[in-house]
Protein backbone atom coordinates (compact mmCIF):
# COMPACT_ATOMS: atom_id res chain seq x y z
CA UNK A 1 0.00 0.00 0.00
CA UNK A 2 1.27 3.45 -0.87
CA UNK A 3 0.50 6.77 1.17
CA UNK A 4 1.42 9.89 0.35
CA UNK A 5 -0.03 13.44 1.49
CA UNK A 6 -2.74 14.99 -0.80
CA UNK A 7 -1.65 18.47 -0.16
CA UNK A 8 -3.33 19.56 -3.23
CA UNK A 9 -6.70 18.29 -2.11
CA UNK A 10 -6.49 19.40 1.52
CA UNK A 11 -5.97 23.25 0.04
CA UNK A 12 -9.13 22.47 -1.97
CA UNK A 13 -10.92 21.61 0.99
CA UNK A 14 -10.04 24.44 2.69
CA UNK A 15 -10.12 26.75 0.43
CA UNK A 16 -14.27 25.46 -0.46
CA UNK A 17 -14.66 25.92 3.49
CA UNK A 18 -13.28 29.46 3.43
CA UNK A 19 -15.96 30.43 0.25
CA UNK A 20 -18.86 28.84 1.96
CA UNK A 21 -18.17 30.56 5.73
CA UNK A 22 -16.56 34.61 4.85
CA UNK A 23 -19.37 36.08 3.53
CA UNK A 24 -19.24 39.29 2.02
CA UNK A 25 -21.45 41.72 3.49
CA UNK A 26 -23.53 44.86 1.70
CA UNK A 27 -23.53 48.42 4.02
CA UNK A 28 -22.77 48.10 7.85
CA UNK A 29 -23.91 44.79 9.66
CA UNK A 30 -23.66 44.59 13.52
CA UNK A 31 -20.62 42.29 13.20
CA UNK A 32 -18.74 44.98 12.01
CA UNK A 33 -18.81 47.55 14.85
CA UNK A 34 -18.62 44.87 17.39
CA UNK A 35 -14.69 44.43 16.76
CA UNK A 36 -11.96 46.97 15.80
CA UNK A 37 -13.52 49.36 13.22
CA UNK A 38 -10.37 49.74 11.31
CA UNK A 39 -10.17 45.92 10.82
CA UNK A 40 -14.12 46.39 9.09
CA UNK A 41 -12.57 48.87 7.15
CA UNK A 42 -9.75 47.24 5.41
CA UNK A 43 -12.13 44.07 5.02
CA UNK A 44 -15.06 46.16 3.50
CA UNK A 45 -12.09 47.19 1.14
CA UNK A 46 -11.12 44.03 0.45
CA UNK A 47 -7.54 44.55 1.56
CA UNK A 48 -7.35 42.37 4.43
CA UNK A 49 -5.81 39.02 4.75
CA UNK A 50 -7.79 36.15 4.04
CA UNK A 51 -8.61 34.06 7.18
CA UNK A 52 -6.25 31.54 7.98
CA UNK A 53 -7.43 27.78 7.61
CA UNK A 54 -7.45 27.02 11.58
CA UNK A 55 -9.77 29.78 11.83
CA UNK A 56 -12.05 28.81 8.64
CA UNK A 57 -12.59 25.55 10.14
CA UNK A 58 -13.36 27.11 13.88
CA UNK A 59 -15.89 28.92 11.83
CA UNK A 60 -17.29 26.01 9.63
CA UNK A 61 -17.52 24.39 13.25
CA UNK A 62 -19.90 26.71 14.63
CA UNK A 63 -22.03 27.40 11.71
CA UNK A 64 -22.34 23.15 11.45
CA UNK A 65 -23.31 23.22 15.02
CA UNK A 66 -26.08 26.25 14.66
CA UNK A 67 -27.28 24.70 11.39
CA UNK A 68 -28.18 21.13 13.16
CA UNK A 69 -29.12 22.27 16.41
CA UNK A 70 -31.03 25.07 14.81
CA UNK A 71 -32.17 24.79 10.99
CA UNK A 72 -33.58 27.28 9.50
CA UNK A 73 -34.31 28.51 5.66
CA UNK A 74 -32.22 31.01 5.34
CA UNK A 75 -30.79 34.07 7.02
CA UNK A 76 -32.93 36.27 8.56
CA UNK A 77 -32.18 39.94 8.56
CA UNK A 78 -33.42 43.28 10.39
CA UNK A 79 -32.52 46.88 9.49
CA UNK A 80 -32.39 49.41 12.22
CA UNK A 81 -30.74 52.82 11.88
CA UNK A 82 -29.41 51.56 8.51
CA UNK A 83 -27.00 48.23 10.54
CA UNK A 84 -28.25 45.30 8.98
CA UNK A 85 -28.49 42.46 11.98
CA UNK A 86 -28.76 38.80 10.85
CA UNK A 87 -29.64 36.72 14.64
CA UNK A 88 -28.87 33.76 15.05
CA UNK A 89 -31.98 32.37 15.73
CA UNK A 90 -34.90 34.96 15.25
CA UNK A 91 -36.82 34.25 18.51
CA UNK A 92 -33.70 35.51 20.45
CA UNK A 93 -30.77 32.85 20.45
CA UNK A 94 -26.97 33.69 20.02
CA UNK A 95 -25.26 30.62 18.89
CA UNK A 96 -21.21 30.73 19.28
CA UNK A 97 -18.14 28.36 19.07
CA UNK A 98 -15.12 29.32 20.50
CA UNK A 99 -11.63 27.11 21.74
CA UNK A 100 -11.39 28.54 24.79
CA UNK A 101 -11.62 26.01 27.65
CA UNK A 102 -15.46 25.86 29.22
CA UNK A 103 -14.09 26.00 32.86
CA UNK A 104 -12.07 29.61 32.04
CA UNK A 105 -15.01 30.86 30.11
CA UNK A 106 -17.08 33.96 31.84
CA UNK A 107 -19.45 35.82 29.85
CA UNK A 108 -18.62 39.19 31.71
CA UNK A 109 -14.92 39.22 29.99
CA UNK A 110 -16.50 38.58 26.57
CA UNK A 111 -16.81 41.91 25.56
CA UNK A 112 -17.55 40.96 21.30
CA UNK A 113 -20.88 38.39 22.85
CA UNK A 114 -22.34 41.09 24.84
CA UNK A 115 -22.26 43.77 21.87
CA UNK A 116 -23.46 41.67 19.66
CA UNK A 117 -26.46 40.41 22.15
CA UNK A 118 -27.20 44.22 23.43
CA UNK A 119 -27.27 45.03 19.91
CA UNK A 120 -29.51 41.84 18.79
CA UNK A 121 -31.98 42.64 21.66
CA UNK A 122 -32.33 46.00 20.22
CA UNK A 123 -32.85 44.96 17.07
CA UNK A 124 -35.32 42.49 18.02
CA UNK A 125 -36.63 44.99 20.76
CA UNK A 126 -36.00 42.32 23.64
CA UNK A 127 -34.10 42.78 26.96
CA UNK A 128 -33.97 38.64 27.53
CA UNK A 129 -31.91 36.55 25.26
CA UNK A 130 -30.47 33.23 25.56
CA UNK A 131 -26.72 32.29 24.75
CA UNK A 132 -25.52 29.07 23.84
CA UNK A 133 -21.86 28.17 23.72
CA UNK A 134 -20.04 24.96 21.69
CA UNK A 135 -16.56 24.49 23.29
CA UNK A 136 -14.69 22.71 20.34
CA UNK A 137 -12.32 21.58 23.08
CA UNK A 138 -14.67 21.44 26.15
CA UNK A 139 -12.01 21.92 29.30
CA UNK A 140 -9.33 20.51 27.64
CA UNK A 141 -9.88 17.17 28.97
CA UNK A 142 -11.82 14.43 28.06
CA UNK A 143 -14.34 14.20 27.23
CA UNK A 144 -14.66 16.67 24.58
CA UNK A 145 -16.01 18.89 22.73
CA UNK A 146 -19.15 20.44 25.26
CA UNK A 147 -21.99 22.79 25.03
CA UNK A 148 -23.12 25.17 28.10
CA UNK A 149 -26.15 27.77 27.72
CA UNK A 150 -27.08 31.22 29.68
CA UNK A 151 -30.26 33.41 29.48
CA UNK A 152 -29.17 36.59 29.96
CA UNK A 153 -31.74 39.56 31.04
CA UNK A 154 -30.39 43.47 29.94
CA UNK A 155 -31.57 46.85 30.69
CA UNK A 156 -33.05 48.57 28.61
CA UNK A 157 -30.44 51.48 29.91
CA UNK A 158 -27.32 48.93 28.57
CA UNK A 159 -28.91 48.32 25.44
CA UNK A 160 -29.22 51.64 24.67
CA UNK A 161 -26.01 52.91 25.78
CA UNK A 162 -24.51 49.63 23.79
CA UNK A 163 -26.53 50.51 20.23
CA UNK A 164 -25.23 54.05 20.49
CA UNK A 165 -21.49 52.51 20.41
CA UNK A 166 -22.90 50.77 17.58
CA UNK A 167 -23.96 53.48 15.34
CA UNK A 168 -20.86 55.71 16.72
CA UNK A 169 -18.71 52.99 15.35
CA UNK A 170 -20.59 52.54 12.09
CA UNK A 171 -20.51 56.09 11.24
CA UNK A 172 -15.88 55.53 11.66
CA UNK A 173 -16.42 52.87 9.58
CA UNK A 174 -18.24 54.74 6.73
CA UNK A 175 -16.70 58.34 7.06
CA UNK A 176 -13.23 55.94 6.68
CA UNK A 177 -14.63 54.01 3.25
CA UNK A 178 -16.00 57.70 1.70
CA UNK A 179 -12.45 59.54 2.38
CA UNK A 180 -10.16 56.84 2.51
CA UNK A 181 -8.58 57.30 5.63
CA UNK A 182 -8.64 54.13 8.18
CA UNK A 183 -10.59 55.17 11.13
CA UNK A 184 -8.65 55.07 14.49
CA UNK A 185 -8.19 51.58 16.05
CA UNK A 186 -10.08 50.97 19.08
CA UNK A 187 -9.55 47.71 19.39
CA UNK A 188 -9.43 44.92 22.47
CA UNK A 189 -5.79 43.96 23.67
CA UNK A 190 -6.95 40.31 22.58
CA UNK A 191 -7.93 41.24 19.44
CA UNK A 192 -4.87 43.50 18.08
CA UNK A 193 -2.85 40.46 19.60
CA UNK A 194 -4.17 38.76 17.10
CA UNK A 195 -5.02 40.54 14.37
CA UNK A 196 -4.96 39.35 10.40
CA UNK A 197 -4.56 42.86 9.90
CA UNK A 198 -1.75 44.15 12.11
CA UNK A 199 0.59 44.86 9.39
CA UNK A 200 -2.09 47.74 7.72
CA UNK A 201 -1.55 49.29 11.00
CA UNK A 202 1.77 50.47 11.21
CA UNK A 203 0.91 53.92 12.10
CA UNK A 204 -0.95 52.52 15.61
CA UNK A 205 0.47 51.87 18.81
CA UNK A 206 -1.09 48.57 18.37
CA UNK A 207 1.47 47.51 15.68
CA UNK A 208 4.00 49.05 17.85
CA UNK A 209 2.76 46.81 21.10
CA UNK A 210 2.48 43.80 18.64
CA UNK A 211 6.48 44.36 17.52
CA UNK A 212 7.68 44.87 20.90
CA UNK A 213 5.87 41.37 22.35
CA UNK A 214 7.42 39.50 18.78
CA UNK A 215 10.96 41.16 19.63
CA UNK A 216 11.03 39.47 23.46
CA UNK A 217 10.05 36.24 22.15
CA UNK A 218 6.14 36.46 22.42
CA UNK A 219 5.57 37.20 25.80
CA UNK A 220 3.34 39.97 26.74
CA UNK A 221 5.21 42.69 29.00
């Protein structure tokens, strides 16, 4: 028997997974101003890096997950102050994946889940929503992977104060597409740590940060 590596047909794969789960996105949707609002801006533009394939399949993962625990027909979206907001599941569900482990996992430090379910209840014009979480690698110990869920009740006084970072943001992110000027990063320390699009940024102090950790071996100061 011979067996050799298909690298050709694992790109392919990939590659199919990445067209099927980065979907391009007409005017402002709530996923944009829930991260960095440069990062929106160079993807609206086309200019940023195409997701790696470790995070293509972490996506593919959760989208799988919602689809069989939760089919529906087709995407279901709601315009409000001109952000387009596509829930999860319409009668007030937020369905997420994610690889950190379930036992170090506390919704209060998520900052990304509660914008986007603030912004969700508004759109839906609820102050209860439920959560549900897929840990791809539960607590990092078997057995794995795990699911946990949370309802979660709002004020009306944190969704409001929430949608008007929302609109605040999507107004950066279109005066930046109209002149052509980035808007200023105001991005989470987690999420310029990571960034696809670090290297656009080299006028920030998050590109600076970024260099520094790199330069002392990865370790954050």
């Amino acid at each position: 028997m011979l067996i050799v590596h298909n690298q050709e047909l694992r790109e392919t794969i990939y590659n199919n997974i990445r067209s099927n789960v980065v979907k391009e996105r007409v005017g402002i949707h709530l996923s944009d101003t829930i991260y960095c609002s440069r990062k929106a801006y160079f993807r609206k533009l086309g200019l940023s890096p195409k997701p790696s394939n470790d995070l293509c399949v972490l996506w593919m993962t959760g989208y799988a997950f919602q689809a069989y625990m939760f089919p529906l027909e087709k995407e279901w979206t709601i315009i409000i102050d001109s952000i387009n907001c596509t829930p999860d599941i319409p009668s007030g569900i937020e369905v997420k994946s994610t690889r950190m482990s379930s036992k170090k996992f506390d919704l209060d430090n998520v900052e990304q889940y509660k914008r986007q379910i603030l912004g969700y209840c508004k759109a839906l014009n609820k102050t209860e929503y439920d959560l549900v979480v897929f840990f791809v690698c539960g607590d990092y110990k078997p057995p794995f992977p795990s699911l946990d869920c949370w309802h979660i009740v709002a004020t009306q006084e944190e969704i409001d104060a929430n949608w008007r970072d929302v609109l605040n943001r999507a107004v950066k992110i279109q005066v930046g597409l109209e002149t052509g000027i980035p808007p200023e990063p105001d991005c989470m320390d987690w999420e310029w740590e990571r960034c696809e699009c670090i290297e656009l940024c080299q006028d920030t102090v998050c590109w600076r940060k970024k260099h520094i950790i790199n330069s002392k071996g990865g370790k954050k100061k």
